[in-house]
PDB file of N, CA and C in Angstrom:
ATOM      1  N   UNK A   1      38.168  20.465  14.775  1.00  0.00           N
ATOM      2  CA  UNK A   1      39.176  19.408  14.802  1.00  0.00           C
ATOM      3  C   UNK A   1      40.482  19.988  14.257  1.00  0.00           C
ATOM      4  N   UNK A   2      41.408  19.574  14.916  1.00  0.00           N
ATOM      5  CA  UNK A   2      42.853  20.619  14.795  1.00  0.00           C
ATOM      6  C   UNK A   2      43.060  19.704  13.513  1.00  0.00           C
ATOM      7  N   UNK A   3      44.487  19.813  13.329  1.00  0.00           N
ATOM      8  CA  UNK A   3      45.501  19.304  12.443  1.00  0.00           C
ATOM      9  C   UNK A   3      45.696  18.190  12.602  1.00  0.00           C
ATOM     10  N   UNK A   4      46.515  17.959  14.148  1.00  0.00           N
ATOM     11  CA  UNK A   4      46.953  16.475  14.588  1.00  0.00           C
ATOM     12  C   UNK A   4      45.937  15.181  14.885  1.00  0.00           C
ATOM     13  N   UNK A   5      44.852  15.880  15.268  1.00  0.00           N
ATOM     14  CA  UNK A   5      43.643  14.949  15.370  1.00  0.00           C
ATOM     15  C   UNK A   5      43.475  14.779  14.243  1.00  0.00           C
ATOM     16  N   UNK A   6      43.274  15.325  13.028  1.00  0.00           N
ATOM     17  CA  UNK A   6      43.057  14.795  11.957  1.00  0.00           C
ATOM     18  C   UNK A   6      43.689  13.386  11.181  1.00  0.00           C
ATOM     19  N   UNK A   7      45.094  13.907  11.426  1.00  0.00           N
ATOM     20  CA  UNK A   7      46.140  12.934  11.313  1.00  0.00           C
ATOM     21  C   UNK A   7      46.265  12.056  12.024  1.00  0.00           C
ATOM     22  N   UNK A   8      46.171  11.527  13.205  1.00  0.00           N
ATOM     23  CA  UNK A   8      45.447  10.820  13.988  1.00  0.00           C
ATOM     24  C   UNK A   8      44.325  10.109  13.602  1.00  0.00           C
ATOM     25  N   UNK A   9      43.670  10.402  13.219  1.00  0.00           N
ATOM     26  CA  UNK A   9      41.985   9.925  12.429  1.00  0.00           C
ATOM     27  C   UNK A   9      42.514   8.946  11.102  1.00  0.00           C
ATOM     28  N   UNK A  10      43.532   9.627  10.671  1.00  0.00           N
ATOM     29  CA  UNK A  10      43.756   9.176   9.281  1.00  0.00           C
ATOM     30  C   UNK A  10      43.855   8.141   9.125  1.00  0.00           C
ATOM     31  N   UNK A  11      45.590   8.316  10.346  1.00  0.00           N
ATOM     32  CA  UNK A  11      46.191   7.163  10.672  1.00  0.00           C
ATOM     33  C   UNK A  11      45.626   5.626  11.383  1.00  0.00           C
ATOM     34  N   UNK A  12      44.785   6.013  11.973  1.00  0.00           N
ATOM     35  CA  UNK A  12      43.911   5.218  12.854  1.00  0.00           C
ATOM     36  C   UNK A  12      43.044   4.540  11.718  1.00  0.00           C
ATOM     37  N   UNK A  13      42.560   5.452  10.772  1.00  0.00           N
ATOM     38  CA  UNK A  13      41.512   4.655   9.587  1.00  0.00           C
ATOM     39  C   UNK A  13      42.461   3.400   9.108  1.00  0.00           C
ATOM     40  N   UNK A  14      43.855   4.374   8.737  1.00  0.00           N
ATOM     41  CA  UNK A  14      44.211   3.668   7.162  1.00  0.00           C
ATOM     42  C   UNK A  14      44.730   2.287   7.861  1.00  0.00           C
ATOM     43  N   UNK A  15      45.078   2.080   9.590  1.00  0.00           N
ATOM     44  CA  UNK A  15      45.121   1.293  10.420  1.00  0.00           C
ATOM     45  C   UNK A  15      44.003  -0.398  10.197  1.00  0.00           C
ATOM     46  N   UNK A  16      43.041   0.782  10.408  1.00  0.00           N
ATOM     47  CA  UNK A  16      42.028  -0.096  10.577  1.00  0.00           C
ATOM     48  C   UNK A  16      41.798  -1.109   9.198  1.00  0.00           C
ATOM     49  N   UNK A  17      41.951  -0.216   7.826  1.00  0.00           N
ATOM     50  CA  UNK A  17      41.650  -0.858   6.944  1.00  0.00           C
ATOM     51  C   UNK A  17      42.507  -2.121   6.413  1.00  0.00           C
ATOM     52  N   UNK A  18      43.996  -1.636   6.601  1.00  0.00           N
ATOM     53  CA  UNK A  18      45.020  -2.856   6.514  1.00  0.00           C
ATOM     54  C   UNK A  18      44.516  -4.291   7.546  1.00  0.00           C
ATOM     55  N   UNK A  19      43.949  -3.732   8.936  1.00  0.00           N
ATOM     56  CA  UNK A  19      43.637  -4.802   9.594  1.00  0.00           C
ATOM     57  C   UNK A  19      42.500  -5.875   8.866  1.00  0.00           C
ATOM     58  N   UNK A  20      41.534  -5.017   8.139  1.00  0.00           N
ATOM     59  CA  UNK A  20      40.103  -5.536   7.312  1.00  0.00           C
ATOM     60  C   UNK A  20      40.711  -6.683   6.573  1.00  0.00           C
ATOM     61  N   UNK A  21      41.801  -6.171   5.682  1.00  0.00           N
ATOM     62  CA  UNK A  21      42.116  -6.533   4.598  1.00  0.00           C
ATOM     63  C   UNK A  21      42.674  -8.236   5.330  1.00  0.00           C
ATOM     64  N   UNK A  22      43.113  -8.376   6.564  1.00  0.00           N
ATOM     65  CA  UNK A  22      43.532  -9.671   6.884  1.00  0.00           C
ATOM     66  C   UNK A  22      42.676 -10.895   6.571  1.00  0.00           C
ATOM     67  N   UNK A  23      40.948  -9.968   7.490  1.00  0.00           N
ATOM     68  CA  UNK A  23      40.275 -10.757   7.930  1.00  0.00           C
ATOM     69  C   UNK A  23      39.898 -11.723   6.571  1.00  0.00           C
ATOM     70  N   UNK A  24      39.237 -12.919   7.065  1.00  0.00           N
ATOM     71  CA  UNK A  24      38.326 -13.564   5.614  1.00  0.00           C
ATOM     72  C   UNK A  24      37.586 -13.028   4.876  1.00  0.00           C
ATOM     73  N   UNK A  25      36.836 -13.552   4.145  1.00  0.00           N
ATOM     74  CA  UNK A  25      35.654 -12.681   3.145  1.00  0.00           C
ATOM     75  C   UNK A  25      34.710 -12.829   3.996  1.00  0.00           C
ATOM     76  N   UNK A  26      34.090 -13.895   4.866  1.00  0.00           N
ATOM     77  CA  UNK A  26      32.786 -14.272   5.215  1.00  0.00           C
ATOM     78  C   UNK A  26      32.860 -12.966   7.015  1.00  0.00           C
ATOM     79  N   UNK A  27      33.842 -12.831   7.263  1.00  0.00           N
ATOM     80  CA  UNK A  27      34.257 -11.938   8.915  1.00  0.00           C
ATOM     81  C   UNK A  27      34.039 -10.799   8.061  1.00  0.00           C
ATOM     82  N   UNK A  28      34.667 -10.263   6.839  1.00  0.00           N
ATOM     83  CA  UNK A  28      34.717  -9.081   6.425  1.00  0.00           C
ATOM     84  C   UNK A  28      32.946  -8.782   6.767  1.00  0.00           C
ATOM     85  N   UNK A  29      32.590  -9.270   5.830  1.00  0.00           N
ATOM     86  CA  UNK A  29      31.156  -8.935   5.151  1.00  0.00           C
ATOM     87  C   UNK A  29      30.088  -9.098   6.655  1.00  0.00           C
ATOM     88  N   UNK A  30      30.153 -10.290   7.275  1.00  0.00           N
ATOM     89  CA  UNK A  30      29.859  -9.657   8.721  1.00  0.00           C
ATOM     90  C   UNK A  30      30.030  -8.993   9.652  1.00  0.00           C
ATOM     91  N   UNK A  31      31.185  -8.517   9.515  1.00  0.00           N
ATOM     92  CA  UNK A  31      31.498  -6.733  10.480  1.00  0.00           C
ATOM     93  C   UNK A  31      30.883  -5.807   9.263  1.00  0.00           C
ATOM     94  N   UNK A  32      30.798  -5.622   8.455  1.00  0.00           N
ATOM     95  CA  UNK A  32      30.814  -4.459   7.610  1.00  0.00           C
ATOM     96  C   UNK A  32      29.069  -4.283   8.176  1.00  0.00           C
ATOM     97  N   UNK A  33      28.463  -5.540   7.791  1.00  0.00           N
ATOM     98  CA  UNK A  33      27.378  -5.310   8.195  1.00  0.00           C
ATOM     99  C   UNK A  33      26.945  -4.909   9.908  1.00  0.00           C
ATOM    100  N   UNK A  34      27.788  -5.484  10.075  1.00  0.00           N
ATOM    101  CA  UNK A  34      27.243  -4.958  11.699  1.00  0.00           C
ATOM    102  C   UNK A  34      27.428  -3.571  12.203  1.00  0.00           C
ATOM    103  N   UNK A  35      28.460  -3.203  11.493  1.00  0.00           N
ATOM    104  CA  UNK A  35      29.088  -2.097  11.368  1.00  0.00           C
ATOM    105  C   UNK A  35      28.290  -1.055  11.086  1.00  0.00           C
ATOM    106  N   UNK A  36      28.173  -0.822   9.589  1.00  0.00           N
ATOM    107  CA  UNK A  36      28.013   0.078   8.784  1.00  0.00           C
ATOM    108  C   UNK A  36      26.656  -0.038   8.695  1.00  0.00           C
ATOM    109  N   UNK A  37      25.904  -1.099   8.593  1.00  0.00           N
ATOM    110  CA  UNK A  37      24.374  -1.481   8.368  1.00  0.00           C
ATOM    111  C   UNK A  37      23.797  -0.950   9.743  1.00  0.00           C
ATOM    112  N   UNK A  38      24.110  -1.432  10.911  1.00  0.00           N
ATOM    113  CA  UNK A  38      24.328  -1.567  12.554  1.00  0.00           C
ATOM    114  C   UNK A  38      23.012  -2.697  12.152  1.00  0.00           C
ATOM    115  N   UNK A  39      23.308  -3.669  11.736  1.00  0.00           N
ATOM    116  CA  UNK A  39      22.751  -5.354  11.707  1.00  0.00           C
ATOM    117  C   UNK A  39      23.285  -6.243  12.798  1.00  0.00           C
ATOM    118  N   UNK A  40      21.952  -6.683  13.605  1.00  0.00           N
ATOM    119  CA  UNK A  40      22.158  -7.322  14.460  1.00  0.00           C
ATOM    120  C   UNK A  40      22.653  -8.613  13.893  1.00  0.00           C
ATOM    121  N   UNK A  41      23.039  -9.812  15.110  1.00  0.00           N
ATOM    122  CA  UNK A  41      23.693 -11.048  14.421  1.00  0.00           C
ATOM    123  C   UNK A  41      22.430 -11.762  13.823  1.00  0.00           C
ATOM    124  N   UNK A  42      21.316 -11.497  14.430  1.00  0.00           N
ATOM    125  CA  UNK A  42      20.049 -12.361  13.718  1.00  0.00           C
ATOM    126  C   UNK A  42      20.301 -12.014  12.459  1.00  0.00           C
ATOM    127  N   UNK A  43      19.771 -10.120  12.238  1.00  0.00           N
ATOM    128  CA  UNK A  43      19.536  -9.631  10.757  1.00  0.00           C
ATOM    129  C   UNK A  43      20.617 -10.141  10.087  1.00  0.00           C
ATOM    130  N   UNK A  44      22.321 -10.173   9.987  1.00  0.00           N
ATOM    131  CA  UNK A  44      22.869 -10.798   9.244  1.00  0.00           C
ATOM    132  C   UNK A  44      22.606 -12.388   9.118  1.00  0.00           C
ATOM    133  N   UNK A  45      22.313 -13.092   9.287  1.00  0.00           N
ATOM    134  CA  UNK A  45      22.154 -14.347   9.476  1.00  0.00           C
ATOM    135  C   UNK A  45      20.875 -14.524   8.337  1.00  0.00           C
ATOM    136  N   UNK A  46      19.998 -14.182   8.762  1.00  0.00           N
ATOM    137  CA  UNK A  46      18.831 -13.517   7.420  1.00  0.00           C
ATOM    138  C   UNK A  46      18.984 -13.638   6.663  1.00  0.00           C
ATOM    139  N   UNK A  47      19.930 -12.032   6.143  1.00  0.00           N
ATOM    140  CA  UNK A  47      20.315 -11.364   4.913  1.00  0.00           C
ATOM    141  C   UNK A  47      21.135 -12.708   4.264  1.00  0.00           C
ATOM    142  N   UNK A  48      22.447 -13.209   5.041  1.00  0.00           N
ATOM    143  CA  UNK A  48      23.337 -13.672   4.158  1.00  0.00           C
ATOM    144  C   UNK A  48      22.677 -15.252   4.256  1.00  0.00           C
ATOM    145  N   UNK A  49      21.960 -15.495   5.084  1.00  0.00           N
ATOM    146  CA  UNK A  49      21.681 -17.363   5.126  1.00  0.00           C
ATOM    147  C   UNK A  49      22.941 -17.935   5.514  1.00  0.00           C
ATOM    148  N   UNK A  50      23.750 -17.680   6.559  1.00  0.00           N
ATOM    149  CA  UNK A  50      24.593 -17.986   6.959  1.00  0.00           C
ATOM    150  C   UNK A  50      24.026 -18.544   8.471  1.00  0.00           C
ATOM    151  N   UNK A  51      24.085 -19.550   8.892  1.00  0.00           N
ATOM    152  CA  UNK A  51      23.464 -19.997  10.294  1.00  0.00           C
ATOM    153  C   UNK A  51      23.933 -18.921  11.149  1.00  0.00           C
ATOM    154  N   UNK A  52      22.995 -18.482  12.091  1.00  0.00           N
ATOM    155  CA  UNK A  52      23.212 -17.519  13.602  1.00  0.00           C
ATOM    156  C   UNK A  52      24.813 -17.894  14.407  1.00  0.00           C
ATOM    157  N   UNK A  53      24.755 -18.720  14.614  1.00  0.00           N
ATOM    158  CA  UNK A  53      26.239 -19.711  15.423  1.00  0.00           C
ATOM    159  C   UNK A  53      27.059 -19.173  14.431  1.00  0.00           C
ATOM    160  N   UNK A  54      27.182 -19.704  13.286  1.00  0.00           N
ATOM    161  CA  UNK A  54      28.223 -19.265  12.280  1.00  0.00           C
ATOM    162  C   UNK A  54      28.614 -17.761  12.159  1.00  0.00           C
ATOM    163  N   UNK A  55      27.815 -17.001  11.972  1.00  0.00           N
ATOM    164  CA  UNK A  55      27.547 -15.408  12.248  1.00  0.00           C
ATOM    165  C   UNK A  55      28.007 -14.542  13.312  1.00  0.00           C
ATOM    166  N   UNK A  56      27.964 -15.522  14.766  1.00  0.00           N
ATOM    167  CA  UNK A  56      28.240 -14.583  15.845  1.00  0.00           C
ATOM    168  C   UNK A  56      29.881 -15.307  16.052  1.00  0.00           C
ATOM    169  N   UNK A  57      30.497 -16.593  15.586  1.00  0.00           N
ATOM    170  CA  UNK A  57      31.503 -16.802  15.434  1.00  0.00           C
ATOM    171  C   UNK A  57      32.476 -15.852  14.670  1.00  0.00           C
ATOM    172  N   UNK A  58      31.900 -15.665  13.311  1.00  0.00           N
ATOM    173  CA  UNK A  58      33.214 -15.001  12.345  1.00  0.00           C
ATOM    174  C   UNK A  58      32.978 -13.708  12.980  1.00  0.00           C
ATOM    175  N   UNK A  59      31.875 -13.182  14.060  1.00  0.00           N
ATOM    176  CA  UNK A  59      32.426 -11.797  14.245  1.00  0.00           C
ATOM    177  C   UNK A  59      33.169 -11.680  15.234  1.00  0.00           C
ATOM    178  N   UNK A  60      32.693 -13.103  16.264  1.00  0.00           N
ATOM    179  CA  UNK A  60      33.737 -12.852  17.196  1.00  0.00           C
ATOM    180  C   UNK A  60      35.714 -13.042  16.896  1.00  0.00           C
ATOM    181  N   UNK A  61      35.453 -14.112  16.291  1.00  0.00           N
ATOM    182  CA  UNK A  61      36.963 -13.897  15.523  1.00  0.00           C
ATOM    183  C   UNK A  61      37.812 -13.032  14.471  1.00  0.00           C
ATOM    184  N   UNK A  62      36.413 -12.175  14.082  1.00  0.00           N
ATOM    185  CA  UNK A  62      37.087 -10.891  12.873  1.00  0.00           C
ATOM    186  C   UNK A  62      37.658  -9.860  14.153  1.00  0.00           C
ATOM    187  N   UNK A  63      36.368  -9.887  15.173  1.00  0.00           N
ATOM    188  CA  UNK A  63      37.350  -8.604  15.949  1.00  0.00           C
ATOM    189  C   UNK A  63      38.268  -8.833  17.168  1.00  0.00           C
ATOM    190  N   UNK A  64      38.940 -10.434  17.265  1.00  0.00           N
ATOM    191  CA  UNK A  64      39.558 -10.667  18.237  1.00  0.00           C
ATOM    192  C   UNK A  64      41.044 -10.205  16.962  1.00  0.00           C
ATOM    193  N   UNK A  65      41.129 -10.711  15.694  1.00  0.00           N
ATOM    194  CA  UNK A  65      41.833 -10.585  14.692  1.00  0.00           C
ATOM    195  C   UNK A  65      42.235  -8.864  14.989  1.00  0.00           C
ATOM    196  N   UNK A  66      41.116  -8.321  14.223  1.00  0.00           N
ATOM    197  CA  UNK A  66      41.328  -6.840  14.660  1.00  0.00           C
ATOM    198  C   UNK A  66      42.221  -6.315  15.686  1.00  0.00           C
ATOM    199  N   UNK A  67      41.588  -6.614  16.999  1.00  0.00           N
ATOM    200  CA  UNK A  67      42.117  -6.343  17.873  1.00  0.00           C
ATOM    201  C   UNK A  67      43.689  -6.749  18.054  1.00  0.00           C
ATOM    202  N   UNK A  68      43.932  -7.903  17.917  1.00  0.00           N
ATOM    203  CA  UNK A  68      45.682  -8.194  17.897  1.00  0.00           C
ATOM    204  C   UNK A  68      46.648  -7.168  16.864  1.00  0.00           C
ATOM    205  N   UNK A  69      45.645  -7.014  15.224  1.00  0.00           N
ATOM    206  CA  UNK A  69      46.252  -6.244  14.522  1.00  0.00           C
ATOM    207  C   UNK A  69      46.670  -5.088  14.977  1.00  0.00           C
ATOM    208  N   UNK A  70      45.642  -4.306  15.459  1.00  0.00           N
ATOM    209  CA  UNK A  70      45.386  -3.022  15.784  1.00  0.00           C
ATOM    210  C   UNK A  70      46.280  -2.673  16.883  1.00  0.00           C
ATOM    211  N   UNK A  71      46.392  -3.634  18.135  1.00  0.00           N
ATOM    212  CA  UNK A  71      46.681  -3.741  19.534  1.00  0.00           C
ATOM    213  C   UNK A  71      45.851  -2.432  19.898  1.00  0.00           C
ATOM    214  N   UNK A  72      46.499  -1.783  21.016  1.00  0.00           N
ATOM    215  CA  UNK A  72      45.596  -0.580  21.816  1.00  0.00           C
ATOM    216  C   UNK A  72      44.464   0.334  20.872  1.00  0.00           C
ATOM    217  N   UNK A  73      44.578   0.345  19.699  1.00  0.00           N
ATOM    218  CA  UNK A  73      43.880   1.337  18.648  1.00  0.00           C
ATOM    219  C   UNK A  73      42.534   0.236  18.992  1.00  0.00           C
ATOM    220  N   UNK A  74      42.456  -1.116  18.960  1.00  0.00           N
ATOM    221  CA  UNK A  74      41.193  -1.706  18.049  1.00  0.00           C
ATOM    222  C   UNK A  74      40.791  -2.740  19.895  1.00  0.00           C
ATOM    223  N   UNK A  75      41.221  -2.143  21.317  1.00  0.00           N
ATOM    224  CA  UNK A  75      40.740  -1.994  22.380  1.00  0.00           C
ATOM    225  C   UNK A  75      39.195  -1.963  22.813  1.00  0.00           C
ATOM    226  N   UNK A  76      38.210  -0.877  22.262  1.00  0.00           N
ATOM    227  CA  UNK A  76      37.022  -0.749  21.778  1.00  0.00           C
ATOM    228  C   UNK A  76      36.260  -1.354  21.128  1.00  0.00           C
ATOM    229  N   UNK A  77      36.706  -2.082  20.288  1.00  0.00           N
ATOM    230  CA  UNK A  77      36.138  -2.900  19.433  1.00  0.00           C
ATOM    231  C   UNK A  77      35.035  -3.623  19.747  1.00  0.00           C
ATOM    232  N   UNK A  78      33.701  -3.367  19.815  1.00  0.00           N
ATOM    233  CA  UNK A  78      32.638  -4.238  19.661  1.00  0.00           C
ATOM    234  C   UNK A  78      31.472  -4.465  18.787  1.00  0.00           C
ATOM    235  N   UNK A  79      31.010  -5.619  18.497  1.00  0.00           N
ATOM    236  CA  UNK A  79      29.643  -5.556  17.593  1.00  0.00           C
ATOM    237  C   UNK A  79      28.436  -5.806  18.786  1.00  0.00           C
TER     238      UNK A  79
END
């Protein structure tokens, strides 16, 4: 990985994280999990006792959020 890709990477993270920081607490903590855990919407729903409906809502609205933040960077975006 060169230089500029790196910087690129960076930029794209430190992107992403300002976008996080918008979302709610309850969208955060359900992308993170879907994310980082790779927790399906059932398994979060489980874990947090948050109803399924409720669950596949805040993710669909954490990454429609994302996505506006981000514009073309957060394109990809799926759980």
């Amino acid at each position: 990985m060169g230089v500029e890709q790196i910087a690129q990477a960076s930029y794209a993270s430190q992107g992403i994280r300002q976008a996080f920081k918008r979302l709610t607490e309850a969208q955060q903590t359900i992308l993170q999990l879907a994310f980082f855990e790779d927790m399906s919407h059932q398994e979060i729903s489980d874990r947090t006792g948050i109803p399924l409906g409720t669950v596949k809502s805040h993710a669909r609205r954490g990454l429609a959020a994302l996505r506006e933040v981000l514009g073309d960077e957060g394109r990809d975006l799926s759980v």
